[in-house]
C-alpha atoms as a PDB file:
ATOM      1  CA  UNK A   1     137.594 145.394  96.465  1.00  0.00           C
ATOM      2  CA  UNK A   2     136.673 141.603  96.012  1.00  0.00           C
ATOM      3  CA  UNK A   3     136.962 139.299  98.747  1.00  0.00           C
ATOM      4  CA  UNK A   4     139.768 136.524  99.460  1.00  0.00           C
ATOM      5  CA  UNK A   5     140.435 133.417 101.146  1.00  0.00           C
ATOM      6  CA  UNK A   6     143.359 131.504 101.338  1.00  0.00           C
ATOM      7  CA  UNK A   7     143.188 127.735 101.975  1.00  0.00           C
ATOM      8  CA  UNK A   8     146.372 125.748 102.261  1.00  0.00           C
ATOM      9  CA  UNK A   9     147.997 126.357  98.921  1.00  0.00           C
ATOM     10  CA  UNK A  10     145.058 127.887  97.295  1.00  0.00           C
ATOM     11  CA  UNK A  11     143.826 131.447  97.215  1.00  0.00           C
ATOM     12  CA  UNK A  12     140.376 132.282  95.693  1.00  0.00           C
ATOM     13  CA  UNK A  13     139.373 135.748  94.584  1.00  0.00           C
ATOM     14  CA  UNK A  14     135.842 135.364  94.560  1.00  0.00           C
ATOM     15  CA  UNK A  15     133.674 136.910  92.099  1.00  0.00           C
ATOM     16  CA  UNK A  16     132.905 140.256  91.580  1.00  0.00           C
ATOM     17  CA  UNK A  17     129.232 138.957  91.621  1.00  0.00           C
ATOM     18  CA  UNK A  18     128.540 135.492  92.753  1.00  0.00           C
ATOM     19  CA  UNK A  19     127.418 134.521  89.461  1.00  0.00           C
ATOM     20  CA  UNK A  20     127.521 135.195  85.352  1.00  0.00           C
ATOM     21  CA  UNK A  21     129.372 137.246  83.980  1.00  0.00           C
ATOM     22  CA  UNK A  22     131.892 136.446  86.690  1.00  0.00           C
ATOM     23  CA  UNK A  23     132.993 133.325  88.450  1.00  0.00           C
ATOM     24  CA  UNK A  24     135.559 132.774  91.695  1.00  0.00           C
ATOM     25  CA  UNK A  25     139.155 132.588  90.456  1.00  0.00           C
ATOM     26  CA  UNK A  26     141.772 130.267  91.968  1.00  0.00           C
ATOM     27  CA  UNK A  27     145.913 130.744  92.599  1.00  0.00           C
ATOM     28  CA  UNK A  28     147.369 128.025  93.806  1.00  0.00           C
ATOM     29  CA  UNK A  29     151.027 128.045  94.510  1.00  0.00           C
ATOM     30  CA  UNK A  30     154.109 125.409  94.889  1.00  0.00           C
ATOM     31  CA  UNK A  31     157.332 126.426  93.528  1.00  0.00           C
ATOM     32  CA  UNK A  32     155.343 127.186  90.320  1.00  0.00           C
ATOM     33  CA  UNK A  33     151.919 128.619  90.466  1.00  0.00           C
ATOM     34  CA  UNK A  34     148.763 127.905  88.329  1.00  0.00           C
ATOM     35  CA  UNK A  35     145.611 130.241  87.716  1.00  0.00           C
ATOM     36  CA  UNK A  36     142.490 129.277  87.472  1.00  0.00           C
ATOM     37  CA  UNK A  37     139.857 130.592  85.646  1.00  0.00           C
ATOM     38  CA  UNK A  38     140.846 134.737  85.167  1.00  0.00           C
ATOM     39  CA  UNK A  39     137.339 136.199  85.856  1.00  0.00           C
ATOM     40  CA  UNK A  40     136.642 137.374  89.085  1.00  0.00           C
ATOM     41  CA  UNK A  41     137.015 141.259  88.643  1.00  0.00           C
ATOM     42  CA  UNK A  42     139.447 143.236  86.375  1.00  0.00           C
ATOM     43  CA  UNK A  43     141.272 144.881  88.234  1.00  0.00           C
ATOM     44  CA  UNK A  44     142.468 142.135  91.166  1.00  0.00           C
ATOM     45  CA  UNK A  45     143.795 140.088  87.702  1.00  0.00           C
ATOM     46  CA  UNK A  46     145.713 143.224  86.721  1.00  0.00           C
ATOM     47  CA  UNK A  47     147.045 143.634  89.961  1.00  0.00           C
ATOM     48  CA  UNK A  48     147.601 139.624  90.319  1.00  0.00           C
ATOM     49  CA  UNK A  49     149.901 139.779  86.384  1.00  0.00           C
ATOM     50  CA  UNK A  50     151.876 142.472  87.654  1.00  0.00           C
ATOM     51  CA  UNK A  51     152.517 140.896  91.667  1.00  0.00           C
ATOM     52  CA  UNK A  52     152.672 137.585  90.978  1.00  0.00           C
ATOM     53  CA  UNK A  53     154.885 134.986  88.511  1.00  0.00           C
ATOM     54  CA  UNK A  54     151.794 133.020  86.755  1.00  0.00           C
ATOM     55  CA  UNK A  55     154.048 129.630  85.045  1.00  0.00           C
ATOM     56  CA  UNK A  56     150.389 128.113  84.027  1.00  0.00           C
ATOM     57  CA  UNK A  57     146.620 129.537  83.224  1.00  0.00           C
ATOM     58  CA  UNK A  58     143.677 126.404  83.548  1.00  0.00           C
ATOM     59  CA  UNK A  59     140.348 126.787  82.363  1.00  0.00           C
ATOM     60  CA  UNK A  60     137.418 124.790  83.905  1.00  0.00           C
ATOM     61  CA  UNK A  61     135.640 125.427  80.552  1.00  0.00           C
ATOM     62  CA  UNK A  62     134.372 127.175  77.669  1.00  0.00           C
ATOM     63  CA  UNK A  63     131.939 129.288  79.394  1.00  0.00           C
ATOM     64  CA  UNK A  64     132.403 133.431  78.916  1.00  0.00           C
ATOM     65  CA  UNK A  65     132.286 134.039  82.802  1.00  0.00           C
ATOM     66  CA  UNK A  66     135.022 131.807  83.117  1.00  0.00           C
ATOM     67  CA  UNK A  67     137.835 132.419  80.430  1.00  0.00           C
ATOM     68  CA  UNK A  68     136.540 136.710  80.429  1.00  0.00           C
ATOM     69  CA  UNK A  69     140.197 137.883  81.474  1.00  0.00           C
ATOM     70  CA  UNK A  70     142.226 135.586  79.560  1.00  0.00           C
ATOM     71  CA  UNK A  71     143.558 138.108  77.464  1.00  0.00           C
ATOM     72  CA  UNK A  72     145.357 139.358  80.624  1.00  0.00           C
ATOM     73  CA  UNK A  73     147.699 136.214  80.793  1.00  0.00           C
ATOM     74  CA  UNK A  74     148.223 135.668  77.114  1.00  0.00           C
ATOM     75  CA  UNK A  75     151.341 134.004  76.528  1.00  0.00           C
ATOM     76  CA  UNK A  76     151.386 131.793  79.713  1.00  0.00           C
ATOM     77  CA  UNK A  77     151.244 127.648  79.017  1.00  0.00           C
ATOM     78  CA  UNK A  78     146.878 127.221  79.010  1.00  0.00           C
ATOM     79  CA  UNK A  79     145.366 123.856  79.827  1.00  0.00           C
ATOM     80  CA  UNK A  80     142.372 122.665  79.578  1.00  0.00           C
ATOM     81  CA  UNK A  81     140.589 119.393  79.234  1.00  0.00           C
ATOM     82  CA  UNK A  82     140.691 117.781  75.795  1.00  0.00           C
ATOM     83  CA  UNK A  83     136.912 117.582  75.135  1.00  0.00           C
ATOM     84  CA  UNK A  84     136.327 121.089  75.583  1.00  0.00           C
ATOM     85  CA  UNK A  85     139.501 121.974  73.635  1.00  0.00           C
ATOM     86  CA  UNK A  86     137.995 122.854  70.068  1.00  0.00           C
ATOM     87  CA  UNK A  87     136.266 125.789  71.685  1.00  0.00           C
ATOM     88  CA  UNK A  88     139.495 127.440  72.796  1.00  0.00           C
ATOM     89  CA  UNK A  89     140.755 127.116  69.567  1.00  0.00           C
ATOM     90  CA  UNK A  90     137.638 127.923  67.286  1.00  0.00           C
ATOM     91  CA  UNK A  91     134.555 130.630  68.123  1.00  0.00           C
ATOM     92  CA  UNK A  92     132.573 128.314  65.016  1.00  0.00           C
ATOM     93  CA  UNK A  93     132.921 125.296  67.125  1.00  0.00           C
ATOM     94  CA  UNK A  94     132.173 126.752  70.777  1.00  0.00           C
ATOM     95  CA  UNK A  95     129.157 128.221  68.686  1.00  0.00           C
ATOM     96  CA  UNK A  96     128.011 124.774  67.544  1.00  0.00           C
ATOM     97  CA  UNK A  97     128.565 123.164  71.098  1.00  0.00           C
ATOM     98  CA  UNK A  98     127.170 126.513  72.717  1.00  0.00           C
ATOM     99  CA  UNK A  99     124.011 126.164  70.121  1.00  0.00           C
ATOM    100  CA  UNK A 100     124.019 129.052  68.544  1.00  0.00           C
ATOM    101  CA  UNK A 101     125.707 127.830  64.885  1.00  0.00           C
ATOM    102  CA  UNK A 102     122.821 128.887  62.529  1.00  0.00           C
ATOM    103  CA  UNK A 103     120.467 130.801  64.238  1.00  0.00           C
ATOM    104  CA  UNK A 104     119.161 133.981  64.744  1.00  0.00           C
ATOM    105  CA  UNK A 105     121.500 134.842  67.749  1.00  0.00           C
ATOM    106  CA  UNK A 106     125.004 133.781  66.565  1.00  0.00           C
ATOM    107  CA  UNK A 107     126.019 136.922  65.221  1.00  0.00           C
ATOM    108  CA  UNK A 108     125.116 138.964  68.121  1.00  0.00           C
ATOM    109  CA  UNK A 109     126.445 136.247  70.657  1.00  0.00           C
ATOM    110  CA  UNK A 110     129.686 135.745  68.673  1.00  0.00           C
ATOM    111  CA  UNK A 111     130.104 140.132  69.125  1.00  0.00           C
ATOM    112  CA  UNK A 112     129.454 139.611  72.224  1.00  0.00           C
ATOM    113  CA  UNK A 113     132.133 136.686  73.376  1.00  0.00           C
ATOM    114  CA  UNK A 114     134.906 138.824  71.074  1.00  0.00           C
ATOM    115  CA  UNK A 115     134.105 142.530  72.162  1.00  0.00           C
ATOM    116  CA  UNK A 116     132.772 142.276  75.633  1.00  0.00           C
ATOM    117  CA  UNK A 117     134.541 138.974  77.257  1.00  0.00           C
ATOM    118  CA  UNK A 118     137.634 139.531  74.986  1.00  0.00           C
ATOM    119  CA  UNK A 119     137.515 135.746  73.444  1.00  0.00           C
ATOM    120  CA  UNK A 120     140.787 135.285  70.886  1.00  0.00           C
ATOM    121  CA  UNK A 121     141.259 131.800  69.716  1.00  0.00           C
ATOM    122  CA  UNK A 122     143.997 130.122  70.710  1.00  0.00           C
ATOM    123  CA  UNK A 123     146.652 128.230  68.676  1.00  0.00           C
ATOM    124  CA  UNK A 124     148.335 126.567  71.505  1.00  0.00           C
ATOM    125  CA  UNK A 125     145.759 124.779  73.779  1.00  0.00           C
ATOM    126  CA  UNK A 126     147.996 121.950  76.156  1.00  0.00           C
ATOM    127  CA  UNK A 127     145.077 119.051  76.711  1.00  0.00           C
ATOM    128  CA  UNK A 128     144.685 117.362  79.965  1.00  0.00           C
ATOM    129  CA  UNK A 129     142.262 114.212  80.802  1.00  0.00           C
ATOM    130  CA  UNK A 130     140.420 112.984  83.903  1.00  0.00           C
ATOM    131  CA  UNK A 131     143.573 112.026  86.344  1.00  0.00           C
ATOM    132  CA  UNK A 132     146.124 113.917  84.310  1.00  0.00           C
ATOM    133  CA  UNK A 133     148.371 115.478  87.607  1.00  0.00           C
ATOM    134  CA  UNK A 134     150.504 118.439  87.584  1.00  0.00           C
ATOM    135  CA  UNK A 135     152.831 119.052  89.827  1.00  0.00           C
ATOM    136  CA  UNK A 136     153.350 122.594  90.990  1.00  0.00           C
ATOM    137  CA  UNK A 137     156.424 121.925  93.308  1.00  0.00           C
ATOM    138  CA  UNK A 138     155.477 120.667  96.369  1.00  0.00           C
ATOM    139  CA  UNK A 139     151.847 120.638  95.292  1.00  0.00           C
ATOM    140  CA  UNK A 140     150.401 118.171  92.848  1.00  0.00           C
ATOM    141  CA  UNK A 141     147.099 118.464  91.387  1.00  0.00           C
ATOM    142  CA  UNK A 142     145.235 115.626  90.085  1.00  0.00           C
ATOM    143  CA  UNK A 143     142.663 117.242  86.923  1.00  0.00           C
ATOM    144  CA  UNK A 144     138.926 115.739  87.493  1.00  0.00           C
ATOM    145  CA  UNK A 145     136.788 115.429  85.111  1.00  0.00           C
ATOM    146  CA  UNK A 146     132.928 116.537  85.400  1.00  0.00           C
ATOM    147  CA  UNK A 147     131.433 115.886  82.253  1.00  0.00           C
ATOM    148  CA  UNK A 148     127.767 117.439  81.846  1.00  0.00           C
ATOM    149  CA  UNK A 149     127.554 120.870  82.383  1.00  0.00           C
ATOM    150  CA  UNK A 150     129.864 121.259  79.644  1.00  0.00           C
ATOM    151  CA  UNK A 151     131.596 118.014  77.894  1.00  0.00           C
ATOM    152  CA  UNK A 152     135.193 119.079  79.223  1.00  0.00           C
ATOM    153  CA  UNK A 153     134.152 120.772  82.531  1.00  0.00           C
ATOM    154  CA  UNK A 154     136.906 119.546  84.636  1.00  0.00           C
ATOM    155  CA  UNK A 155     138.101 120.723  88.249  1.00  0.00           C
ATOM    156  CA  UNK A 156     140.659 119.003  90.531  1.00  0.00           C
ATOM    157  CA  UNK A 157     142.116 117.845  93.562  1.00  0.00           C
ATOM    158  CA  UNK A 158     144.854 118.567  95.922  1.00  0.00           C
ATOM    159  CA  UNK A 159     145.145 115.242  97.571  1.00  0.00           C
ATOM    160  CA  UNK A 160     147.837 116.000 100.573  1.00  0.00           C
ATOM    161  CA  UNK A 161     145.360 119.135 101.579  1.00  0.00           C
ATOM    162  CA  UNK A 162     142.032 116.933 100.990  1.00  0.00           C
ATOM    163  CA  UNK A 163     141.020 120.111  98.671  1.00  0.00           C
ATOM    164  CA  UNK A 164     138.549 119.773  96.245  1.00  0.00           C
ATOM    165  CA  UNK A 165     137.821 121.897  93.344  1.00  0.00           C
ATOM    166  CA  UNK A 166     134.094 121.721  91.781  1.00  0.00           C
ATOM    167  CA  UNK A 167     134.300 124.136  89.200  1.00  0.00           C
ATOM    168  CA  UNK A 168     130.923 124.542  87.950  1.00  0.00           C
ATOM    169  CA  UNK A 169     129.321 121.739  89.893  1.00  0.00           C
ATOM    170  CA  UNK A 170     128.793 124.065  92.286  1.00  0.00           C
ATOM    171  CA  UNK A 171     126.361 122.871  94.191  1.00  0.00           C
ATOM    172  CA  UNK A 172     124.423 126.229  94.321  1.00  0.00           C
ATOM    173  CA  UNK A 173     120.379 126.551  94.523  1.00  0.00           C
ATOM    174  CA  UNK A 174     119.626 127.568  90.843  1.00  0.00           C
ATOM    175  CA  UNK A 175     121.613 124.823  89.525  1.00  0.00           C
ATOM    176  CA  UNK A 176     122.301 123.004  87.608  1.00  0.00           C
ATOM    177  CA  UNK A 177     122.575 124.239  83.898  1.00  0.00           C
ATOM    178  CA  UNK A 178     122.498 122.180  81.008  1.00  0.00           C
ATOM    179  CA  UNK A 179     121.587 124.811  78.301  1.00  0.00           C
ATOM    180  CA  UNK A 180     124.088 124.247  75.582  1.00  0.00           C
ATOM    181  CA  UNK A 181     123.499 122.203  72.339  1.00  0.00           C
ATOM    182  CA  UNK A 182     126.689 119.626  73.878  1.00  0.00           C
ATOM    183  CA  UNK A 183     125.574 119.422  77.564  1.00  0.00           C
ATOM    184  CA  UNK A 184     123.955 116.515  79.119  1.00  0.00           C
ATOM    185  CA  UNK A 185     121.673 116.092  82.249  1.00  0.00           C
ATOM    186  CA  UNK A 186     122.986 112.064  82.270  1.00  0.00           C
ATOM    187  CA  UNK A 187     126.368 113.230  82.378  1.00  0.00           C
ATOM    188  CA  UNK A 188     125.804 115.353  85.429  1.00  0.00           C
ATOM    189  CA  UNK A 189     123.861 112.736  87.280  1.00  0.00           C
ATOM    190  CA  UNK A 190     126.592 110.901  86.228  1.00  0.00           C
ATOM    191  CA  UNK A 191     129.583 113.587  87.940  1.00  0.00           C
ATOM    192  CA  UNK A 192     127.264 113.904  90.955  1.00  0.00           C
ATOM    193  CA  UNK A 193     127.985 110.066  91.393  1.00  0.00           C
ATOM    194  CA  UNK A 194     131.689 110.565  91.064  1.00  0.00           C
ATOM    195  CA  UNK A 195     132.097 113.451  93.526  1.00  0.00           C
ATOM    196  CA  UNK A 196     130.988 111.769  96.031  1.00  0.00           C
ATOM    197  CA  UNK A 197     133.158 108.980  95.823  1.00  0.00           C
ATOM    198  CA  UNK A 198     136.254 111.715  96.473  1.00  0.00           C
ATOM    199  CA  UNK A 199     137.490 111.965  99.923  1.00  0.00           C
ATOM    200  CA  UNK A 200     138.083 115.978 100.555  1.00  0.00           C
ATOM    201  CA  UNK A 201     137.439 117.763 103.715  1.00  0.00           C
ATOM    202  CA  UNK A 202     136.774 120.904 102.173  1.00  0.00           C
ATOM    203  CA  UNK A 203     135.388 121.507  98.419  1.00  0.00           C
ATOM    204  CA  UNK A 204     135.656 125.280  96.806  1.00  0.00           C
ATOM    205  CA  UNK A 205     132.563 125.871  93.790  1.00  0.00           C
ATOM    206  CA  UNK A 206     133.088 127.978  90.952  1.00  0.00           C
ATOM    207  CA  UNK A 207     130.431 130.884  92.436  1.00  0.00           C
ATOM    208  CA  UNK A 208     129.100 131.832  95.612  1.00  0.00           C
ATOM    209  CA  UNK A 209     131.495 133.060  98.747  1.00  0.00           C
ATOM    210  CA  UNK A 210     130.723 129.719 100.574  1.00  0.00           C
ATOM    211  CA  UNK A 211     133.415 127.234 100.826  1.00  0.00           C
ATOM    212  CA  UNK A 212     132.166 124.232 101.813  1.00  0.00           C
ATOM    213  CA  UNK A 213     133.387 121.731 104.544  1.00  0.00           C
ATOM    214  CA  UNK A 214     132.677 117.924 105.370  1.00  0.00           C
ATOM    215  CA  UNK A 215     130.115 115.986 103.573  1.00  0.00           C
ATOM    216  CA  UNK A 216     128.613 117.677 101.309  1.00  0.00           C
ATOM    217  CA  UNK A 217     126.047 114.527 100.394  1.00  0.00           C
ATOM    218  CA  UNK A 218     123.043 116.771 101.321  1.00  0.00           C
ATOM    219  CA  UNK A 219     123.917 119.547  98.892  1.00  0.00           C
ATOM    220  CA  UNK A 220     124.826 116.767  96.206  1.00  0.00           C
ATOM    221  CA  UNK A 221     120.958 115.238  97.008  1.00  0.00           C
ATOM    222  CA  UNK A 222     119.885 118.754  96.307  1.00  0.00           C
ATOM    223  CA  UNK A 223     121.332 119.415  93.425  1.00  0.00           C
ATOM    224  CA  UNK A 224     120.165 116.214  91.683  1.00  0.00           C
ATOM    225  CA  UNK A 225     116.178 117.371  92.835  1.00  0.00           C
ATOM    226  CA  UNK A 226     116.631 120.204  91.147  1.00  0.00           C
ATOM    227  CA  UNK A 227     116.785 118.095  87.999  1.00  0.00           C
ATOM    228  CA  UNK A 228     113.488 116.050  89.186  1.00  0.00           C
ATOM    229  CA  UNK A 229     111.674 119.045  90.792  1.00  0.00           C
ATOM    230  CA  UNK A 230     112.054 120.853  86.852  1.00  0.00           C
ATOM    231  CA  UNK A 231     110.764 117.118  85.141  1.00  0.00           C
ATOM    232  CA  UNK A 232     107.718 117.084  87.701  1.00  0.00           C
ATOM    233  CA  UNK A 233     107.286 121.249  86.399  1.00  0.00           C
ATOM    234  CA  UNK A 234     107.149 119.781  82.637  1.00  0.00           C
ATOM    235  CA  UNK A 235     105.018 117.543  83.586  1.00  0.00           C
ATOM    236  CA  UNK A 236     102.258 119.067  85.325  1.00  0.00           C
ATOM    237  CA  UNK A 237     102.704 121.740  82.467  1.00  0.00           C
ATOM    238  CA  UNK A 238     101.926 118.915  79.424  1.00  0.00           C
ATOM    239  CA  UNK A 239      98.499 118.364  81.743  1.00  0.00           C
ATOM    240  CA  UNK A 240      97.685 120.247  78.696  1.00  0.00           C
ATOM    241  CA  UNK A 241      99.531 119.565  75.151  1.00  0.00           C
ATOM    242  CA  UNK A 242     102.157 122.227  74.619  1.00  0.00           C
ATOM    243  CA  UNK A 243     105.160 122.588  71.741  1.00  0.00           C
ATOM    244  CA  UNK A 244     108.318 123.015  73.053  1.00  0.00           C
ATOM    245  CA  UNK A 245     108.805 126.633  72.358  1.00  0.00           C
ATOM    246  CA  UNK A 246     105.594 127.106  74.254  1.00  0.00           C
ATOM    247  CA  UNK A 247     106.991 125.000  77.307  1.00  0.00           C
ATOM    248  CA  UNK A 248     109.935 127.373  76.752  1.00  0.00           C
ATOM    249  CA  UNK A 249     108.008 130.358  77.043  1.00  0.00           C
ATOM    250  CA  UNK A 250     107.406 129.715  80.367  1.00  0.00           C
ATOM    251  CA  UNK A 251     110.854 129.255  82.017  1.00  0.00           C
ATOM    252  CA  UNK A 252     110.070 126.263  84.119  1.00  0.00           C
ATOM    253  CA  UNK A 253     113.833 126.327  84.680  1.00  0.00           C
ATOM    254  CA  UNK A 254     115.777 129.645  84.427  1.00  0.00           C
ATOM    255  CA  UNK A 255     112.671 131.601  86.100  1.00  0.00           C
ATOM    256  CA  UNK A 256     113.708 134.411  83.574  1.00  0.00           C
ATOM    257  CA  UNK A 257     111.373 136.372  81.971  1.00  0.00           C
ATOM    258  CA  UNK A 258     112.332 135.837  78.582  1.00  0.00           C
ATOM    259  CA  UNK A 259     111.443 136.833  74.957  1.00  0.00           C
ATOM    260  CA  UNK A 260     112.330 134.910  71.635  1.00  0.00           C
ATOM    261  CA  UNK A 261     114.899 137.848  70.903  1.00  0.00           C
ATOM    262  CA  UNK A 262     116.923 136.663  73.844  1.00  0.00           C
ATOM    263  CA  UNK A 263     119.916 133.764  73.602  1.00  0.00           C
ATOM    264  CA  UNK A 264     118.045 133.020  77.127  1.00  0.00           C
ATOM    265  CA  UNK A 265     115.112 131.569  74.998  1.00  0.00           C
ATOM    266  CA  UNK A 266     117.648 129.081  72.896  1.00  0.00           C
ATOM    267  CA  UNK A 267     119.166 128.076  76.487  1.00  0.00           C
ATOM    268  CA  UNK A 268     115.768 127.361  77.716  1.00  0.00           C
ATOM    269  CA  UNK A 269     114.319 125.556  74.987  1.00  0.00           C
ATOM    270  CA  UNK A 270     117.771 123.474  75.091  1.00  0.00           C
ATOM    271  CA  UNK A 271     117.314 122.432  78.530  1.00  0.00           C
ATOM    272  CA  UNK A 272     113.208 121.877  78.106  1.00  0.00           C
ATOM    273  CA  UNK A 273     114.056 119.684  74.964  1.00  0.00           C
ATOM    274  CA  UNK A 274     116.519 117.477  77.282  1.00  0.00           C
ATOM    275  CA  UNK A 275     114.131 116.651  79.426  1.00  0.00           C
ATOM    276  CA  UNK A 276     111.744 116.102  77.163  1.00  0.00           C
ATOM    277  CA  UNK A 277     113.981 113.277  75.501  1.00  0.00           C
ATOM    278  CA  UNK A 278     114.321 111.900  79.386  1.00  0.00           C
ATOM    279  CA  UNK A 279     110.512 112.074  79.681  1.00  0.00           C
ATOM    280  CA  UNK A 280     109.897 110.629  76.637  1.00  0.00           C
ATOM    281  CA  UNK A 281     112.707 107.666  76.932  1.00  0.00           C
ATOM    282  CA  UNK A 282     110.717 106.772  80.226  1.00  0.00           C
ATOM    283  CA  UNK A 283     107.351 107.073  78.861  1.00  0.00           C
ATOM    284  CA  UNK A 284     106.081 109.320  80.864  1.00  0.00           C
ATOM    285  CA  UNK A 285     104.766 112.042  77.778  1.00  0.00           C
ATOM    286  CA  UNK A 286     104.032 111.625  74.150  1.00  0.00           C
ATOM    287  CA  UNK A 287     104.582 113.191  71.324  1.00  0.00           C
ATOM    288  CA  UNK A 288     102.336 113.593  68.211  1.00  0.00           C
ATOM    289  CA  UNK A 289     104.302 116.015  65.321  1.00  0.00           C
ATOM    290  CA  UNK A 290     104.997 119.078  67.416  1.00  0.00           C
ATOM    291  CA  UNK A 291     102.874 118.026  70.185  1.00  0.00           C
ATOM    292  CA  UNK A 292     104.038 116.920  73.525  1.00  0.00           C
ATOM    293  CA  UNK A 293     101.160 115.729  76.350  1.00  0.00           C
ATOM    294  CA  UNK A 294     101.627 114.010  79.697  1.00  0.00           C
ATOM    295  CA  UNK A 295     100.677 110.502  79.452  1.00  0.00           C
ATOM    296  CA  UNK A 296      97.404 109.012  81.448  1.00  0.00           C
ATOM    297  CA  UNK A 297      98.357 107.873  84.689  1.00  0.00           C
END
């Protein structure tokens, strides 16, 4: 059985696992009630339809270990923020913004989104934008956008209880990930910046059992390192010219051991490539054709 908190209004059903393919789910109640993200563990959202009156169904984002169990609440008002809306509503376009439109891997990856995480396009897709509130009956929310991760990745607050949702700016040790086509490492520097401008007392991520309480400036410092600890690996790696499929090859971010068969490869690459542009906009490499080579100090 998966673990549970409750916090004020909000209970979270965390994860099955603390990370893909599943992802902590939220409930939180007023005199209506609005679920977040159906993908903790099958059978605590089969037990949750048939206990509990769900009036609305949010999604964070596009991402599979987020939106796994929608199926479950079909027919229930879904939101979710306008700029990841065309990949609720078409698997081409969440292919294209994923990364996978054209290559090798978007048959097998568009199988897998439809036959193991259940993904059915939706006709009726209810947009909201950064600020957009909803009011649940005696608890608003206030939607917060988090551009980066994904272009729509959005989360909220609950300003009466100081709660914060992060979504998948979660703060954890591996992250973050920027490994589809439409992501963007500015952006998330970017909704670092804004988070910790929000007054909450505690904030809830989108993985991991930890709910965290206070300042959480440290862990914001952190996560941002992680993004200049993995430029300073690309760098010392171009000590010697490389391509970027051979920088790839050696998964200077994921730390997976990957082949080119794998969609892992493509996400790699994706992320390599982004800092690449970064290193190459502050002219710290160079490139020559295919070629990329740390520039002489």
């Amino acid at each position: 059985m998966i673990q549970t908190q409750q916090i004020g209004p909000v209970k979270i059903f965390f994860g099955k696992l603390p990370y893909y393919p599943y992802c902590n789910t939220l409930l939180v109640k007023g005199r209506q009630t609005l679920l977040v993200d159906p993908a903790c563990e099958e059978k605590a959202l089969r037990r949750l339809r048939a206990e509990e009156k769900i009036d609305f169904l949010f999604n964070t984002h596009y991402h599979p270990d987020h939106i796994r169990y929608n199926p479950l609440f079909d027919g229930i008002d879904f939101f979710t923020h306008r700029d990841d809306a065309p990949c609720f509503r078409s698997l081409d376009s969440m292919a294209e913004w994923v990364g996978v439109k054209g290559t090798p891997y978007e048959q097998t990856w568009k199988a897998t989104l439809t036959k193991a995480f259940g993904f059915r396009e939706k006709k009726e897709v209810k947009e909201v934008n950064d600020g957009t509130t909803l009011d649940l009956g005696g608890v608003t929310l206030q939607f917060l956008h988090f551009p980066g991760h994904t272009p729509g990745l959005t989360g909220f607050l609950i300003p009466e209880f100081e709660i914060l949702f992060l979504a998948d700016m979660e703060l954890s040790p591996a992250g973050p990930w920027y490994h589809n086509k439409k992501a963007s490492i500015q952006s998330i520097v970017d909704s670092v910046e804004k988070i910790r401008k929000i007054r909450a007392a505690i904030s809830i991520p989108s993985h991991g059992q930890e709910v965290f309480r206070g300042d959480i400036g440290p862990r914001l410092d952190r996560y941002l390192e992680n993004i200049y600890s993995r430029e300073r690996k690309i760098l010392e790696a171009l000590s010697t010219p490389k391509t970027l499929d051979e920088l790839a090859s050696l998964s200077l971010i994921s730390g997976f051991r990957l082949s080119r068969e794998q969609v892992w490869f493509l996400f790699e690459r994706n992320m390599i490539e982004k800092h690449l542009e970064r290193l190459l906009d502050g002219e710290k490499i160079s490139r020559k054709g295919d070629i990329f080579q740390r520039r002489a100090d």
